[in-house]
C-alpha atoms as a PDB file:
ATOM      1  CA  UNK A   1       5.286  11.705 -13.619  1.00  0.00           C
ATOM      2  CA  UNK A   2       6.288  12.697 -17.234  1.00  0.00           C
ATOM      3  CA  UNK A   3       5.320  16.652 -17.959  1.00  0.00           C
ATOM      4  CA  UNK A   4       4.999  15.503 -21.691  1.00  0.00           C
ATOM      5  CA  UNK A   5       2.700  13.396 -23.738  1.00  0.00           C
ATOM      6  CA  UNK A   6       4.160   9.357 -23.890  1.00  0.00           C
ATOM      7  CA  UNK A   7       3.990   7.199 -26.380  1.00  0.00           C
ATOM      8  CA  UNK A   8       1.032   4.695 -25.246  1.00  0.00           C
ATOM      9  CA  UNK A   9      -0.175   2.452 -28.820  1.00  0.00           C
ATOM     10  CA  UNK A  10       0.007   5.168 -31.093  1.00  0.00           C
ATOM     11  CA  UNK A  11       3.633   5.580 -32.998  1.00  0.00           C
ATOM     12  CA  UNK A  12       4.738   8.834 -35.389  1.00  0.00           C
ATOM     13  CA  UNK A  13       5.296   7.827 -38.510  1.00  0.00           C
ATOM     14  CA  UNK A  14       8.826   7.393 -38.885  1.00  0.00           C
ATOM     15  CA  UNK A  15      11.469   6.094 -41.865  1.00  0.00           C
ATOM     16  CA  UNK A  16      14.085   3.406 -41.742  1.00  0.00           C
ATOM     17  CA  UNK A  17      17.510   5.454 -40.958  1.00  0.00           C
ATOM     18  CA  UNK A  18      20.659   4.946 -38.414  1.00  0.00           C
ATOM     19  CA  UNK A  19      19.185   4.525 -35.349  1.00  0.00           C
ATOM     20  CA  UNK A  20      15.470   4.714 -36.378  1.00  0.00           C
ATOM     21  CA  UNK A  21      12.843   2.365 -36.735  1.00  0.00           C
ATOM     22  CA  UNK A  22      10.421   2.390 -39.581  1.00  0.00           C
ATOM     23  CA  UNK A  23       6.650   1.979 -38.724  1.00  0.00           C
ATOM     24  CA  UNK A  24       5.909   0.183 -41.932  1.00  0.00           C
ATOM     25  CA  UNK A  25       8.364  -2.422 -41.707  1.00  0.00           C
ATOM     26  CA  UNK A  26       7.280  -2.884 -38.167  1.00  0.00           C
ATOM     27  CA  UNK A  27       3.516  -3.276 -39.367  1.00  0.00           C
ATOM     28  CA  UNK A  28       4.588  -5.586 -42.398  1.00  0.00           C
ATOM     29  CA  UNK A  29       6.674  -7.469 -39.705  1.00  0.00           C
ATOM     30  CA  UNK A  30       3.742  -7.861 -37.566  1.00  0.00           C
ATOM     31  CA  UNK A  31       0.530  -7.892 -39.845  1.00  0.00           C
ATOM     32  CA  UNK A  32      -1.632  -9.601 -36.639  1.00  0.00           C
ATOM     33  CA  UNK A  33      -0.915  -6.887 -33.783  1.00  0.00           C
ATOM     34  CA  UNK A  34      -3.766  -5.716 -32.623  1.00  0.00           C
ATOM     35  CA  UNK A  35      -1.408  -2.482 -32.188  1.00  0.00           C
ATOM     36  CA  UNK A  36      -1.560  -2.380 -36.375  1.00  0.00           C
ATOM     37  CA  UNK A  37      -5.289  -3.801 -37.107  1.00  0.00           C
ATOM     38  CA  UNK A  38      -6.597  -1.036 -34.920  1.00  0.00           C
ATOM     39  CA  UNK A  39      -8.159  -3.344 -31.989  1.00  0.00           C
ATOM     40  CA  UNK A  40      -6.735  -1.048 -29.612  1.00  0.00           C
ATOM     41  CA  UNK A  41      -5.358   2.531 -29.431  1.00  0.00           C
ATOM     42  CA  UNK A  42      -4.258   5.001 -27.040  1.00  0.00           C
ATOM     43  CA  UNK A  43      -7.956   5.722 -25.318  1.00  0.00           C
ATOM     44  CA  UNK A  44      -8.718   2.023 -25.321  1.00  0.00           C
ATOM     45  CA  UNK A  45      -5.572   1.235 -23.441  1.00  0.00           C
ATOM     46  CA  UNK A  46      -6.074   4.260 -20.729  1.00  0.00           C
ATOM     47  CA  UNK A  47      -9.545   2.489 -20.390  1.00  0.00           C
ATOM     48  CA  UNK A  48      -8.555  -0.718 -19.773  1.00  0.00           C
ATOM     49  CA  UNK A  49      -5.370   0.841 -17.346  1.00  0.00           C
ATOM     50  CA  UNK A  50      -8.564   2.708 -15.117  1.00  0.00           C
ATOM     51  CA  UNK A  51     -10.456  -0.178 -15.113  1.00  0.00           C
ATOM     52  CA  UNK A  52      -7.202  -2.840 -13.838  1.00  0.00           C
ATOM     53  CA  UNK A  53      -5.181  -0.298 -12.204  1.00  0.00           C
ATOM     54  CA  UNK A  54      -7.543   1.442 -10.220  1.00  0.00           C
ATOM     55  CA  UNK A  55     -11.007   0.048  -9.967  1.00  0.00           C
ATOM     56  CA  UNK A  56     -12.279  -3.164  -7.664  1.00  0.00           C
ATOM     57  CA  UNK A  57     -10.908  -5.983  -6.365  1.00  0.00           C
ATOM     58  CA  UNK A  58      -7.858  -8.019  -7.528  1.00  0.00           C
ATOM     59  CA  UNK A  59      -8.657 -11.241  -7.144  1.00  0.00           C
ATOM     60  CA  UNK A  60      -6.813 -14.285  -5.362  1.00  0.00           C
ATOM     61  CA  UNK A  61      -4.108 -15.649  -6.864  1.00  0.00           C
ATOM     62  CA  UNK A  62      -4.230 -18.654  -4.544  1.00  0.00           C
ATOM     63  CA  UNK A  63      -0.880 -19.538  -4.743  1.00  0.00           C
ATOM     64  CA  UNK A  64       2.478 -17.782  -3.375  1.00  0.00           C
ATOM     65  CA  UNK A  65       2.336 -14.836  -5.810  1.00  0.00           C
ATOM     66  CA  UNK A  66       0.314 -12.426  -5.920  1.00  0.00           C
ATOM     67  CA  UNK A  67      -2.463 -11.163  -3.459  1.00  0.00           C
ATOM     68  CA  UNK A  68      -3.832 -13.756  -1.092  1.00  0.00           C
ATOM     69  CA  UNK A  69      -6.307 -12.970   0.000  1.00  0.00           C
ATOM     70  CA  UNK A  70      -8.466 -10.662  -2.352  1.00  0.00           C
ATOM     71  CA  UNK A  71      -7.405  -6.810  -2.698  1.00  0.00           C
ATOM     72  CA  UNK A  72      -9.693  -3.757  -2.300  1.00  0.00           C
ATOM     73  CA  UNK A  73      -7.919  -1.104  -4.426  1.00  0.00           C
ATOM     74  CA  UNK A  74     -10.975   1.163  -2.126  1.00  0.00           C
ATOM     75  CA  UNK A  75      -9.470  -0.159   0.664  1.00  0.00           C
ATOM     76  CA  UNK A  76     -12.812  -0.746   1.929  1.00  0.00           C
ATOM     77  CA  UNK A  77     -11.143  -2.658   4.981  1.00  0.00           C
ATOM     78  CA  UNK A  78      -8.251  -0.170   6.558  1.00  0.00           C
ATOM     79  CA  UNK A  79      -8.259   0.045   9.984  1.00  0.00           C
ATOM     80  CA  UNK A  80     -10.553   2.765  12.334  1.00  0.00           C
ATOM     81  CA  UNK A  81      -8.296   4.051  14.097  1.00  0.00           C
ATOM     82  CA  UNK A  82      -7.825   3.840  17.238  1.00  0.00           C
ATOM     83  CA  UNK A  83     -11.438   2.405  17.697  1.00  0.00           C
ATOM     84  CA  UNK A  84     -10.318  -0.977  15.950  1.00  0.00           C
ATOM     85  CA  UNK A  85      -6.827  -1.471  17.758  1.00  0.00           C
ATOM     86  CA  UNK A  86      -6.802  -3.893  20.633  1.00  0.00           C
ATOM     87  CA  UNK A  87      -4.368  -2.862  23.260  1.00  0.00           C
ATOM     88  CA  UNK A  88      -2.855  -4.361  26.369  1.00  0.00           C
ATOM     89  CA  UNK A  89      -0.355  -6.998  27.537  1.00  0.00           C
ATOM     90  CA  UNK A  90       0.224 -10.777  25.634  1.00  0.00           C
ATOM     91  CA  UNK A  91       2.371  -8.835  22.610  1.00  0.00           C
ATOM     92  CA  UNK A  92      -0.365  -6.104  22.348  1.00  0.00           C
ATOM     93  CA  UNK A  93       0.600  -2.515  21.376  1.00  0.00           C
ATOM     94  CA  UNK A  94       0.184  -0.305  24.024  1.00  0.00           C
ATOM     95  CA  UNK A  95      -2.011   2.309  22.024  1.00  0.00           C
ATOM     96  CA  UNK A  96      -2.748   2.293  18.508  1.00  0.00           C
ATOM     97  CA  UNK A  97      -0.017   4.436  18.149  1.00  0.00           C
ATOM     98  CA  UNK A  98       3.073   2.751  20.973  1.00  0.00           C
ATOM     99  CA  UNK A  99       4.339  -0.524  21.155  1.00  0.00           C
ATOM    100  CA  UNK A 100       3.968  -2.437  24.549  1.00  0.00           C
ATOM    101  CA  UNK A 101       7.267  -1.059  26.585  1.00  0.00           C
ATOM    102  CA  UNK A 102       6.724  -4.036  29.140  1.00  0.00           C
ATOM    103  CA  UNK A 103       9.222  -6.585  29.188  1.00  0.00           C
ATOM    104  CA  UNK A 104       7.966 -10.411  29.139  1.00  0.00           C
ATOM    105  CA  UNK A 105       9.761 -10.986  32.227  1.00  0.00           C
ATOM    106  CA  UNK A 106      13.390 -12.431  33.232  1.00  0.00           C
ATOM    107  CA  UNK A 107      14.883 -14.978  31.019  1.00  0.00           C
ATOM    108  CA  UNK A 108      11.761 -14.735  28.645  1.00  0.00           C
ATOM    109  CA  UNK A 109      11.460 -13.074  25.326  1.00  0.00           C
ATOM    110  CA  UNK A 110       8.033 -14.478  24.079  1.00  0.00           C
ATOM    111  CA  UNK A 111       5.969 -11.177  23.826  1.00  0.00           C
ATOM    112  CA  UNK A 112       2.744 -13.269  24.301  1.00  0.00           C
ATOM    113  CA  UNK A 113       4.067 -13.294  27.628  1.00  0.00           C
ATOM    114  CA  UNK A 114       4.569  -9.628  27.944  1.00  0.00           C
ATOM    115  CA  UNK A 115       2.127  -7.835  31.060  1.00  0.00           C
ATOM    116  CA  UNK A 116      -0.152  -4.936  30.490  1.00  0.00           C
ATOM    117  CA  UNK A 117       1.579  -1.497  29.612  1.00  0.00           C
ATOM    118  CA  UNK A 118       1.539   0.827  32.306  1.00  0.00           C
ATOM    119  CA  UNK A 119      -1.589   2.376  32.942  1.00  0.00           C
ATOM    120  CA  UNK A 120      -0.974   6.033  32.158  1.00  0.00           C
ATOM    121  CA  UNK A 121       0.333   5.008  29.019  1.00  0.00           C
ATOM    122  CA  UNK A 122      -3.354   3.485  27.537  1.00  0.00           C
ATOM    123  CA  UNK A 123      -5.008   6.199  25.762  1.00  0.00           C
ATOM    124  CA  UNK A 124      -2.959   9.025  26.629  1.00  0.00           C
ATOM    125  CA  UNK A 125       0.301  10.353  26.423  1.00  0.00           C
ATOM    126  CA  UNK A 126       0.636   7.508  23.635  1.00  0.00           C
ATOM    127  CA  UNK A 127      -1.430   9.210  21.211  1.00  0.00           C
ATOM    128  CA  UNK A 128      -0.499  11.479  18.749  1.00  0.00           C
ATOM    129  CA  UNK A 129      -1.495  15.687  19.681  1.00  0.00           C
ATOM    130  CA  UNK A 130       0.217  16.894  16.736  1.00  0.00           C
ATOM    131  CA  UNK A 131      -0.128  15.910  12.650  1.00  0.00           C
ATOM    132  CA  UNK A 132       3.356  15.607  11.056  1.00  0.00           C
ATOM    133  CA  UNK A 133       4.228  18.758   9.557  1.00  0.00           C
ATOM    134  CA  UNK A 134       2.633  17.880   5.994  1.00  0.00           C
ATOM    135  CA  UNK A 135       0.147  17.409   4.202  1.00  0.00           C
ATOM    136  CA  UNK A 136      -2.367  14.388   4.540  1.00  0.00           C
ATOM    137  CA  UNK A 137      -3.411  14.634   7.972  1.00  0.00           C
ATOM    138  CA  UNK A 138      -0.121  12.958   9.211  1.00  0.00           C
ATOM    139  CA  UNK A 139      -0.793  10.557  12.375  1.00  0.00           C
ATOM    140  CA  UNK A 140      -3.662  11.541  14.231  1.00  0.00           C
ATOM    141  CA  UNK A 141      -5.600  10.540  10.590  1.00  0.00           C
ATOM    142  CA  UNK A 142      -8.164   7.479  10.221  1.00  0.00           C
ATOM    143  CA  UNK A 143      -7.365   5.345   7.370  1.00  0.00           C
ATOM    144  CA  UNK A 144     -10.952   4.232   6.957  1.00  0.00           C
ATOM    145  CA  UNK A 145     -11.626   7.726   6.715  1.00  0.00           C
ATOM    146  CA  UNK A 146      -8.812   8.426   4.138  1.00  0.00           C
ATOM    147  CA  UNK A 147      -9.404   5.599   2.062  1.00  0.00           C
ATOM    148  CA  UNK A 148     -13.151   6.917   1.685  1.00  0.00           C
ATOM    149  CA  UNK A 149     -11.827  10.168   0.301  1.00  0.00           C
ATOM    150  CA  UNK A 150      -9.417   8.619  -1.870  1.00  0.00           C
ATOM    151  CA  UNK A 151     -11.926   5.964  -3.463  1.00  0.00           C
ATOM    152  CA  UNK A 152     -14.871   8.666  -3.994  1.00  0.00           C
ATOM    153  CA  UNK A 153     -12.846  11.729  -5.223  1.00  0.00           C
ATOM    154  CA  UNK A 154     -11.097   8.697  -7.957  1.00  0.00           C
ATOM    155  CA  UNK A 155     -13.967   9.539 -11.013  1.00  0.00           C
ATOM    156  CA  UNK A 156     -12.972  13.331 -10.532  1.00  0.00           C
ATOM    157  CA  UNK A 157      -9.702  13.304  -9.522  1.00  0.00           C
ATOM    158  CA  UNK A 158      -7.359  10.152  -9.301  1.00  0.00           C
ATOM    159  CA  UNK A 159      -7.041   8.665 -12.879  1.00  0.00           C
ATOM    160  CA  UNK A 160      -4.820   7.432 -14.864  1.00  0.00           C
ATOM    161  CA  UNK A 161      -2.464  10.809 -16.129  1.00  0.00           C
ATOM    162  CA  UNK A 162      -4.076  12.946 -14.162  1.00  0.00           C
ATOM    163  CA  UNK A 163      -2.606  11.930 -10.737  1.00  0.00           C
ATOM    164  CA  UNK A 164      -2.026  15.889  -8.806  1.00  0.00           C
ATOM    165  CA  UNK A 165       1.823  15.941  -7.408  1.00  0.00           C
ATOM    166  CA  UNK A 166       1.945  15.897  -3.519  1.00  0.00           C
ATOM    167  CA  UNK A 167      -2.124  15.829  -3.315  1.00  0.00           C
ATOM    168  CA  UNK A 168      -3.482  12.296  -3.309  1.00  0.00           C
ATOM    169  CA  UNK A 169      -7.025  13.550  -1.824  1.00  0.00           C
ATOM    170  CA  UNK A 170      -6.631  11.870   1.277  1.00  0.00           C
ATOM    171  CA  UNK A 171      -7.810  14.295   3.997  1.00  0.00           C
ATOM    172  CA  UNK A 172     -11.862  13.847   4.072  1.00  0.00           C
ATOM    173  CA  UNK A 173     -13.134  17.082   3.592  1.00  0.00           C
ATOM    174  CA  UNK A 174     -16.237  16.295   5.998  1.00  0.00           C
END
């Protein structure tokens, strides 16, 4: 992210030269921009930005572009994990955190066909003891409970310009 103010809607006044632009020509040029009528400006832009880029649900697109289905910027549907992960043999993981080791059997390579994971692999040594050595929580941290923290602390803290380097809010703080 920039360290210095951009230029959004609102221009310096400037003067044709070599390798300038001049404001007025560009607002005689374009007499119907809402840029030069005054219909928007700088705070109305970072308003609509919050309001597109950060808040609800995007739509459908219904076609091949786009989201399909509907998308929670909240994320009000991430996964609880591990309580949410199915496990076991037919192309299952293992745990929420290992793949199924178990091979589908000689000459096969459909993983729907694959058995059960060993048994001292469900729910133990498979999991995650230690967070990755940064910040966030790394893997032993639920992203239902992450996306909570993200989508409440966004009025305070996550907006538009004032996104905090390396600190996106994640860890819940209860």
């Amino acid at each position: 992210m920039a360290t210095f103010p951009q230029t959004i809607v609102e221009t310096r006044d400037s003067s044709r030269g070599l390798g300038h632009r001049s404001k007025s020509t560009l607002q005689k040029m374009f007499p119907q921009s809402p840029i030069h009528s005054g219909d928007i400006d700088n705070d109305s832009v970072k308003a609509q930005a919050e309001e597109l880029l950060l808040q609800g649900v995007v739509a459908s697109s219904g076609g091949d572009w786009g989201f399909n289905p509907a998308f929670d910027r909240d994320f009000t549907d991430a996964p609880n994990i591990p309580a949410d992960i199915t496990t076991g043999g037919g192309g299952l993981p293992a745990t929420a955190w290992v793949p199924n080791p178990s091979s589908p059997g000689e000459g096969s390579v459909n993983p729907l066909e694959q058995p059960n994971p060993p048994a001292d692999m469900r729910g133990g040594p498979g999991s995650p003891s230690n967070p990755f050595p940064a910040s966030g929580g790394g893997a032993i941290t639920n992203p239902s409970d992450t996306s909570l923290a993200i989508s409440t602390k966004q009025d305070t803290i996550l907006t538009v310009g004032q996104y905090i380097m390396g600190n996106s809010s994640a860890t819940p703080t209860s």
